[in-house]
Protein backbone atom coordinates (compact mmCIF):
# COMPACT_ATOMS: atom_id res chain seq x y z
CA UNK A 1 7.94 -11.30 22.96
CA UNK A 2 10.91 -8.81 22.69
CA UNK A 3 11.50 -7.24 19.42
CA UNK A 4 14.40 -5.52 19.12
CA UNK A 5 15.35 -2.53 16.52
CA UNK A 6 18.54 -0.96 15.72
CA UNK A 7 16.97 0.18 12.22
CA UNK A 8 16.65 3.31 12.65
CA UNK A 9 12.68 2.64 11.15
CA UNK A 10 9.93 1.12 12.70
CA UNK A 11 8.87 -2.03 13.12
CA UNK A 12 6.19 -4.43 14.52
CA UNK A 13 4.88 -8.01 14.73
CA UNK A 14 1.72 -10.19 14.46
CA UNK A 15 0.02 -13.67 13.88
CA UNK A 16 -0.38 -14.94 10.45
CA UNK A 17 -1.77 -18.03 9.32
CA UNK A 18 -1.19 -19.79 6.41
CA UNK A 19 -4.22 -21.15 4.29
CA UNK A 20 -3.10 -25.30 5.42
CA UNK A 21 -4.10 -23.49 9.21
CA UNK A 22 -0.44 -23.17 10.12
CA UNK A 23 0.28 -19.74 12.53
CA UNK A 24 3.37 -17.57 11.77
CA UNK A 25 5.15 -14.86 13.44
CA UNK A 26 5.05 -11.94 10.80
CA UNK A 27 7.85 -9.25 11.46
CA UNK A 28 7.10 -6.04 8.90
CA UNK A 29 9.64 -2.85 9.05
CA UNK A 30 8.86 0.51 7.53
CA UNK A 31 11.00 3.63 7.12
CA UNK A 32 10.10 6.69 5.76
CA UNK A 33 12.04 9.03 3.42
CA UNK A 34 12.53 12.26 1.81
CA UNK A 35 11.92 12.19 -1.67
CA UNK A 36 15.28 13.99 -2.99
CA UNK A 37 16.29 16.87 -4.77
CA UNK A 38 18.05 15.76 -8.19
CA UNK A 39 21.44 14.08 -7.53
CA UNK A 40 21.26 13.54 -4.12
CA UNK A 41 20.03 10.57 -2.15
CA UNK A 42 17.33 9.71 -0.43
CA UNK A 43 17.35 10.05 3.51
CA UNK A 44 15.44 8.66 6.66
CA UNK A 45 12.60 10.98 7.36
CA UNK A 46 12.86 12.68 10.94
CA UNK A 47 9.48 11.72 11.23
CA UNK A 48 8.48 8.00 10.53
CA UNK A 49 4.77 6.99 9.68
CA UNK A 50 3.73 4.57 12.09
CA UNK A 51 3.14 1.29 11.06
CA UNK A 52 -0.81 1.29 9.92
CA UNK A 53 -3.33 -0.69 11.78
CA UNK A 54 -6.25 -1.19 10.05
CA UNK A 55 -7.20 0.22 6.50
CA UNK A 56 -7.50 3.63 6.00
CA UNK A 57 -9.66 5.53 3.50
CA UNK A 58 -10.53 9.21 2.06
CA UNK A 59 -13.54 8.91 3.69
CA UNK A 60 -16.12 6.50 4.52
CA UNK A 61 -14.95 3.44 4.79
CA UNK A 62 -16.56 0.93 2.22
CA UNK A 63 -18.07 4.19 0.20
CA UNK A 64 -15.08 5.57 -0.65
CA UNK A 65 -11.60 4.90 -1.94
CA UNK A 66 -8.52 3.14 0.24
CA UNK A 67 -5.90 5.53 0.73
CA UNK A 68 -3.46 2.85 3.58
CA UNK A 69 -3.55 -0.54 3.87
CA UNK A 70 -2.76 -2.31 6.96
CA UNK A 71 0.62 -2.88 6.99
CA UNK A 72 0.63 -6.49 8.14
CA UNK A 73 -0.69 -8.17 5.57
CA UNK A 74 0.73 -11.93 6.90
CA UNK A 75 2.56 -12.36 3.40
CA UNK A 76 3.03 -10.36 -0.33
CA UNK A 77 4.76 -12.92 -2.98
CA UNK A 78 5.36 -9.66 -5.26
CA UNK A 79 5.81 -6.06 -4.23
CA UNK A 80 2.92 -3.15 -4.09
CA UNK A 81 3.97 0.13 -5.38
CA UNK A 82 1.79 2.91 -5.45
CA UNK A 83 1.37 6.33 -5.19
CA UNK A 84 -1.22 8.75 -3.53
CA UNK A 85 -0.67 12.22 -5.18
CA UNK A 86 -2.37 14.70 -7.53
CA UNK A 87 -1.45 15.51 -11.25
CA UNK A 88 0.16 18.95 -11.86
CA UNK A 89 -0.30 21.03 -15.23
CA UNK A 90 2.96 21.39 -16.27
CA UNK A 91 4.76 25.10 -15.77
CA UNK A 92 1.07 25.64 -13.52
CA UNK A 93 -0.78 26.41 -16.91
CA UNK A 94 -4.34 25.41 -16.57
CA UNK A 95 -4.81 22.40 -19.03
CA UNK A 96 -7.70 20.72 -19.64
CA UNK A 97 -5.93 17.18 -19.87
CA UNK A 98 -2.24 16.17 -18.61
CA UNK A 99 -0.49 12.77 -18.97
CA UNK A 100 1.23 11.30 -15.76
CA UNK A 101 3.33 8.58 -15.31
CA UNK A 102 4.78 6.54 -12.68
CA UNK A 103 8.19 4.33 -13.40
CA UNK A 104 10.13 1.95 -10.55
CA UNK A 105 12.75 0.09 -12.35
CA UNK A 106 10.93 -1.40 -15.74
CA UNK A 107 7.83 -1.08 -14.18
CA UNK A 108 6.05 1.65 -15.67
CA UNK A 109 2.57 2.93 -16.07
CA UNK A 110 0.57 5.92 -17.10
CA UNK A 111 -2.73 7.65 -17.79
CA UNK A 112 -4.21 10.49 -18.60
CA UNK A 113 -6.01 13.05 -15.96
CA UNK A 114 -9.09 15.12 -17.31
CA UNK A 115 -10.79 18.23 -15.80
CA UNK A 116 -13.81 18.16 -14.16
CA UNK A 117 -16.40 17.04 -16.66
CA UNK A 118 -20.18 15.84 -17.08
CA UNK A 119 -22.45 13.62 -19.50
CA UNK A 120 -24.11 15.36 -21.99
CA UNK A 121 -27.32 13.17 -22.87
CA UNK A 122 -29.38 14.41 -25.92
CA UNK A 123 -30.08 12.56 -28.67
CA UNK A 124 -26.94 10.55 -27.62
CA UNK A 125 -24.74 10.64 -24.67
CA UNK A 126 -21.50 11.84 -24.85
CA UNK A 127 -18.79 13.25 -22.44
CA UNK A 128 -19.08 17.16 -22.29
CA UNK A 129 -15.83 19.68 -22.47
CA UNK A 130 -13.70 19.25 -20.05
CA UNK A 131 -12.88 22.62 -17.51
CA UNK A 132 -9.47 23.23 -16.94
CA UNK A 133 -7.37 22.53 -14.21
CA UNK A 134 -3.71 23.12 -12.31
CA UNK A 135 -3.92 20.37 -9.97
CA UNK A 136 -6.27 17.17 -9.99
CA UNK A 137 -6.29 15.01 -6.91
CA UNK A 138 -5.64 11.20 -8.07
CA UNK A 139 -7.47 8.64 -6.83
CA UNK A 140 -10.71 5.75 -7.37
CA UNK A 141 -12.41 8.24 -5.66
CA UNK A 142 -12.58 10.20 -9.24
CA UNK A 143 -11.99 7.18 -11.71
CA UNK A 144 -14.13 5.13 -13.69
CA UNK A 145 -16.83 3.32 -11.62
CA UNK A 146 -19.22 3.98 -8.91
CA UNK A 147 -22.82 3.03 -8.73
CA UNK A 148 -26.46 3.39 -10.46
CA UNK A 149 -28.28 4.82 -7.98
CA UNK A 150 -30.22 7.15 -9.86
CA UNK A 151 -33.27 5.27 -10.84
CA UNK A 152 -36.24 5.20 -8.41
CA UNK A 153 -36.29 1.89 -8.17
CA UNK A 154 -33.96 0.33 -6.04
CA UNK A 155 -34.28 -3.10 -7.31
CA UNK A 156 -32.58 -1.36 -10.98
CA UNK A 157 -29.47 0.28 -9.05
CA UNK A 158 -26.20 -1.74 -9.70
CA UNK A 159 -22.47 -1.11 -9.09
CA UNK A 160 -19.17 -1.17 -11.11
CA UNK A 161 -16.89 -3.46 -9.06
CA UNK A 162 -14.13 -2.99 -10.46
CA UNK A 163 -14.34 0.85 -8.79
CA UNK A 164 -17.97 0.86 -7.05
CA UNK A 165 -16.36 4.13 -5.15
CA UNK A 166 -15.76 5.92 -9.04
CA UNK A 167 -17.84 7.80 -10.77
CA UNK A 168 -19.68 8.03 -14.83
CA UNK A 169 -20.75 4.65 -14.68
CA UNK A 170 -24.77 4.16 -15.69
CA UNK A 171 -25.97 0.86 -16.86
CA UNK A 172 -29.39 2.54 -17.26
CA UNK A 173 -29.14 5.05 -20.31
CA UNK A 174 -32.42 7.08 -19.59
CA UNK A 175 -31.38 10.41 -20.72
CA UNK A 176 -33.01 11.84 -17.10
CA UNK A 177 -31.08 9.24 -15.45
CA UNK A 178 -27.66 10.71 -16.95
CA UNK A 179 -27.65 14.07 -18.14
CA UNK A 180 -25.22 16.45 -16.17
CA UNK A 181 -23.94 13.67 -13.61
CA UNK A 182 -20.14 13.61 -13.96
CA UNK A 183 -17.34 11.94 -15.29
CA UNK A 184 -14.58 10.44 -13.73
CA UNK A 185 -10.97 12.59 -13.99
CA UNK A 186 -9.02 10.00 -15.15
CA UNK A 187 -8.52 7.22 -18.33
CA UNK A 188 -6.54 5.08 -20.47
CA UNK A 189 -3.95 6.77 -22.67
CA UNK A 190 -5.88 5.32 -25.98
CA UNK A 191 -9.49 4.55 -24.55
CA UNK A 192 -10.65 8.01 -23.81
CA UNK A 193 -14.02 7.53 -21.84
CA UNK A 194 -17.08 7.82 -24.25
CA UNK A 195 -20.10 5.70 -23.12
CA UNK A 196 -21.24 5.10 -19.61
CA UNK A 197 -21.52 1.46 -19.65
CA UNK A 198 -18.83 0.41 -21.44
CA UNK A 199 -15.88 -1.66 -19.04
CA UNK A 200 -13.26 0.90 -18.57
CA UNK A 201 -10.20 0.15 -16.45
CA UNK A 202 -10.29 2.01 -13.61
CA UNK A 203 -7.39 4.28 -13.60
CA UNK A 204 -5.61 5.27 -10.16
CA UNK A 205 -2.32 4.57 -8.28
CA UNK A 206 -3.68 3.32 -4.63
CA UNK A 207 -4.59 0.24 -3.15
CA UNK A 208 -7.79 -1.48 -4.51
CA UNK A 209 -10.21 -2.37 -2.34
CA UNK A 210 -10.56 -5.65 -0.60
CA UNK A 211 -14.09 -6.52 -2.14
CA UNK A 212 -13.55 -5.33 -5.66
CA UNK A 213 -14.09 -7.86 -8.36
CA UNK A 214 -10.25 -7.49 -9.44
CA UNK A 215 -9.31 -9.06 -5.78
CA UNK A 216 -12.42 -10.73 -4.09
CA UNK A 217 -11.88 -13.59 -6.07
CA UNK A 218 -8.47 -14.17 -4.26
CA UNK A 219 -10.35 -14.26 -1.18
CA UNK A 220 -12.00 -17.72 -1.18
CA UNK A 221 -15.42 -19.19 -0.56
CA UNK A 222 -17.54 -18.64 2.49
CA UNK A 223 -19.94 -21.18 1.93
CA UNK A 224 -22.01 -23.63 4.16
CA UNK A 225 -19.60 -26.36 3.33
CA UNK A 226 -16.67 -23.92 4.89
CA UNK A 227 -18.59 -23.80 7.81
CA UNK A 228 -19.27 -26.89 8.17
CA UNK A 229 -16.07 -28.21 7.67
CA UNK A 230 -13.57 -25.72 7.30
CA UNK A 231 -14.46 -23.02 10.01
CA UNK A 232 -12.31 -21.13 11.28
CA UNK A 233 -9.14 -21.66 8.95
CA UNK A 234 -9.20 -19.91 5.08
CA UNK A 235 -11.28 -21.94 2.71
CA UNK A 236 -9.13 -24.63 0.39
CA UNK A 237 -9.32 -21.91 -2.40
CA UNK A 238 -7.91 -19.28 -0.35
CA UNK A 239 -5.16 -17.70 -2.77
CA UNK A 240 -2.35 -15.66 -1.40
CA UNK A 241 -2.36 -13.20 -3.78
CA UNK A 242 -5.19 -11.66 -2.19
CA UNK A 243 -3.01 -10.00 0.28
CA UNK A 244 -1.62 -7.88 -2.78
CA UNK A 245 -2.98 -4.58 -2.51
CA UNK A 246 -1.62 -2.94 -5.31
CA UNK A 247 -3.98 -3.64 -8.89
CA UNK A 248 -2.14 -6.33 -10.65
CA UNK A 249 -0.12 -4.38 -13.03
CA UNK A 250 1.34 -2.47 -10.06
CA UNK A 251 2.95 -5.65 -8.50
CA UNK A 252 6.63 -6.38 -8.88
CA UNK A 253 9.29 -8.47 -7.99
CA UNK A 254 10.67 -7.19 -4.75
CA UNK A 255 13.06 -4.40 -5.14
CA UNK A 256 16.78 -5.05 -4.38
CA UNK A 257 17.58 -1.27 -3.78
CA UNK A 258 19.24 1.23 -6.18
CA UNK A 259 15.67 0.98 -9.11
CA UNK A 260 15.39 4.03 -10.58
CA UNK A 261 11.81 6.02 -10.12
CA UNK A 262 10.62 8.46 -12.54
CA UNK A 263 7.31 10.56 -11.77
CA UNK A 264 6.12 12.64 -14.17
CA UNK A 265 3.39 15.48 -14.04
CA UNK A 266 2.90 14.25 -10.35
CA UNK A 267 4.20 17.37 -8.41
CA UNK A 268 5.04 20.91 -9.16
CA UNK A 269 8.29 20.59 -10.66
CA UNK A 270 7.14 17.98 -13.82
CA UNK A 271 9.46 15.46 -13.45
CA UNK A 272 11.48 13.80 -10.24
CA UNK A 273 14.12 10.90 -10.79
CA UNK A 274 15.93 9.30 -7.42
CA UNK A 275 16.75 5.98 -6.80
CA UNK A 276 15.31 3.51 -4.16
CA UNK A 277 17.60 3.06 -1.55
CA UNK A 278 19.76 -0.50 -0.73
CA UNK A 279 18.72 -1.30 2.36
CA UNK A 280 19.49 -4.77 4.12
CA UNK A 281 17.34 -5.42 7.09
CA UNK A 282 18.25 -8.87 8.78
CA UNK A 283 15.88 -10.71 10.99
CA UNK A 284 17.42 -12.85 13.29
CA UNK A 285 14.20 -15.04 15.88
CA UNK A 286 15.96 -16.87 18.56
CA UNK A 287 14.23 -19.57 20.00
CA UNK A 288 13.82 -20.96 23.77
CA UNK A 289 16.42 -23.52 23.34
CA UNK A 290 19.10 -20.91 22.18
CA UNK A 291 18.74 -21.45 18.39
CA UNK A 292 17.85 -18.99 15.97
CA UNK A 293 16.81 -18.42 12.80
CA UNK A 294 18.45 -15.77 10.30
CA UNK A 295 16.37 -14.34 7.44
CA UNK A 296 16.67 -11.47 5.07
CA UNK A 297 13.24 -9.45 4.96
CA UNK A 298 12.28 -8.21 1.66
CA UNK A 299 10.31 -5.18 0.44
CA UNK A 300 7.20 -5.86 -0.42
CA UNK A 301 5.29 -2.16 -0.15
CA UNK A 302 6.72 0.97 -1.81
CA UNK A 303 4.48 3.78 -0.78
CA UNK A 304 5.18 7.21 -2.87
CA UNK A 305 3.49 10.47 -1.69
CA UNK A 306 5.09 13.34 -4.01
CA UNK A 307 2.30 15.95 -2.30
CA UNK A 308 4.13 15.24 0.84
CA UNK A 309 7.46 14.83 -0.10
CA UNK A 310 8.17 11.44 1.14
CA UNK A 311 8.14 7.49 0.34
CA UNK A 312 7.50 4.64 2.46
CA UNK A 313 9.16 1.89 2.22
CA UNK A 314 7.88 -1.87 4.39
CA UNK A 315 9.90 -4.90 4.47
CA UNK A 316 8.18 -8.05 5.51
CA UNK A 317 9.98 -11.53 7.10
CA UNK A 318 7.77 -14.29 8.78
CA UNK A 319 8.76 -17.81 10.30
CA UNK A 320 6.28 -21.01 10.59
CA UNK A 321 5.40 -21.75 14.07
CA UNK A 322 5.57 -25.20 15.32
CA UNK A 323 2.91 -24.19 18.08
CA UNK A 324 2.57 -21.06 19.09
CA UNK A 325 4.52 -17.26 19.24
CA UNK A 326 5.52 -17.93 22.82
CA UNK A 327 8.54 -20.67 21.26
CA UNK A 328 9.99 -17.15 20.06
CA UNK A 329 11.03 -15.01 22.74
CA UNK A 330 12.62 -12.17 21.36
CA UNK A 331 13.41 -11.12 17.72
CA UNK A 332 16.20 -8.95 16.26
CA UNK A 333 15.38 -6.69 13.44
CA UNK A 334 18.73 -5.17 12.13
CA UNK A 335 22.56 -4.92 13.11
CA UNK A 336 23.89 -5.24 15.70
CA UNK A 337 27.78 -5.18 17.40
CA UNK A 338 30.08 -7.67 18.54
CA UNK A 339 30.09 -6.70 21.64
CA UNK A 340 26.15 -7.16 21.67
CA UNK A 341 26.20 -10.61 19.76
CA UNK A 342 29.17 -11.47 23.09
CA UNK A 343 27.16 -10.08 25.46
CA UNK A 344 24.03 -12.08 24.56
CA UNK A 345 26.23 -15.37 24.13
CA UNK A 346 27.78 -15.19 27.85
CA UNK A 347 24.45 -13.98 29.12
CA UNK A 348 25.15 -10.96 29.91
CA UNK A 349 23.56 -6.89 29.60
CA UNK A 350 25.05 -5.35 26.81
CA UNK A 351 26.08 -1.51 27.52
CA UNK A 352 27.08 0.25 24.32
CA UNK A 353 29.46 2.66 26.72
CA UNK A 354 30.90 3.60 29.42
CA UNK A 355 28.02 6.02 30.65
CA UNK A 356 25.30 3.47 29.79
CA UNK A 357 26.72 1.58 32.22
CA UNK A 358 27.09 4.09 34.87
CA UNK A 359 23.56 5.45 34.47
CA UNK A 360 22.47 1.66 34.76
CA UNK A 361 24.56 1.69 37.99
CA UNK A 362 22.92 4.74 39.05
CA UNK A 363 19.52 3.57 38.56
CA UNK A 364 20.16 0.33 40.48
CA UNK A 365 21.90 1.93 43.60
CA UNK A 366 18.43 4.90 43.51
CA UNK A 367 15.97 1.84 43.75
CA UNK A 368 18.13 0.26 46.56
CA UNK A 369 18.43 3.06 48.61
């Protein structure tokens, strides 16, 4: 298949399937840009982050947090937005707590960011003093969560799925088993963390993990009877929303372009304010027969990275198949002229000038002679 780009980003294709077994051709787009100095606009990074391949972590994979998700997820009915970043002390004065927040149109959320910290288990258990800090790395990596491995006994370990990559979890309360382990670096604004197996909300801005308690649920059941009789489509109570990586209350209706965003503590400067950009990013499939099929993509992933200086943005289109991909020989992502929309129609090679065509000439007459 030929895909063809005159966005300026990148783009790509794959195979979906919907969960009734029905294949689709899934078209995603993603451009980066430079997060902008106050009053002025966003603009197309001169480097653009490839389209990712396969999830992406801070370390091991399945021990640690997701940092990327693949980017072609074969559908999101709501868009992701999150952030990988650190919090920043505001005016670089150590502090031994700082509030951050993150805002994209109405949607906003915050937390607060502690320094680094351990359980103090005497006669109770309670968090010790936090140290103080300029700059905290955010992620699950250092929120609530993680697992009880400290007991001798395997059979007594257990995990926090909601987070199992987190940390200050214990559902044993042995004072051995506790004392001096740490706390995570982040909480609720009004649930400060005080007891190690209480059900905290894990509190981060990246993608949640695919087999986390929050999201597995999405995913459907993998049972005999599937394999039986279901094998090798998505199980009947496959839900869609799994394909969200974003934790719930970081999904929004896609974007139209022009939504404010807001970060606050979340780089050097305190606070940042720009506004998405409006970007319209047609997606025209043309079929074998000479019909075709026009569609708007939307944004569905807003990827903010303050420490870096630059937000992602991924727009996602995808058309039912009545067989297979090969009915769809070439797809247009973007804009394109007249004279290329005449071109095409008479069946001919579009040049865009005069000296496209005369190095297309020259080409031709080097291979013939």
């Amino acid at each position: 298949m030929d895909l063809l780009n005159s966005t300026g980003m990148l783009a790509g294709y794959t195979m979906g399937m919907k969960p009734d077994g029905r294949e689709m051709l899934v078209v995603a787009i993603k451009g980066t840009f430079t997060i902008p100095k106050s009053g002025e606009k966003p603009q197309l990074a001169e480097e653009q982050i490839p389209l990712i391949m396969a999830d992406t972590f801070t370390g091991e994979p399945g021990y640690s947090a997701p940092l990327y998700e693949v980017d072609y997820a074969p559908i999101r009915h709501r868009c992701d937005v999150l952030l990988n970043g650190s919090a920043y002390a505001p005016h670089s004065r150590p502090a031994r707590m700082v509030q951050v927040g993150l805002r994209v149109g109405s949607f906003i959320k915050t937390f607060n960011v502690v320094g680094e910290r351990y359980w103090d288990a005497g006669i109770s258990i309670a968090p010790g003093l936090p140290a103080e800090f300029t700059i905290m790395p955010i992620s699950y990596d250092n929120a609530f969560g993680g697992l009880d491995n400290f007991h001798e006994d395997k059979n007594k370990h257990s995990a926090y799925m909601l987070n199992p990559v987190g940390k200050g979890y214990h559902q044993r309360l042995a004072s051995e088993l506790v004392d001096g382990t740490p706390l995570p670096n982040t909480e609720e604004v009004n649930r400060p963390i005080e007891k190690p197996d209480d059900d905290y909300r894990p509190m981060a801005f990246g993608p949640v993990g695919r087999g986390w308690s929050s999201r597995l649920p999405h995913g459907g059941t993998y049972d005999q009877d599937w394999m039986d009789n279901t094998f090798p489509f998505l199980p009947a109570d496959f839900n869609e929303a799994y394909y969200q990586a974003a934790p719930e209350d970081q999904q929004i209706p896609y974007p139209q372009g022009g939504e404010e965003v807001v970060l606050v503590n979340l780089s050097p400067e305190g606070r940042i304010a720009f506004n998405l950009p409006t970007v319209e990013v047609p997606v025209v499939y043309f079929r074998k027969k000479g019909e075709r099929h026009e569609t708007q993509a939307v944004l569905d992933t807003v990827v903010i990275e303050p420490d870096k200086g630059i937000f992602s943005l991924t727009w996602r289109s995808s058309l039912p198949l009545k067989k297979n991909m090969f009915e769809i020989p070439q797809v247009l992502v973007g804009k394109m002229s007249r004279g290329w929309w005449r071109a095409r129609e008479l069946g001919k090679t579009y040049y865009p000038s005069l000296a496209h065509l005369a190095k297309a000439n020259k080409s031709e007459a080097e291979e013939d002679g």
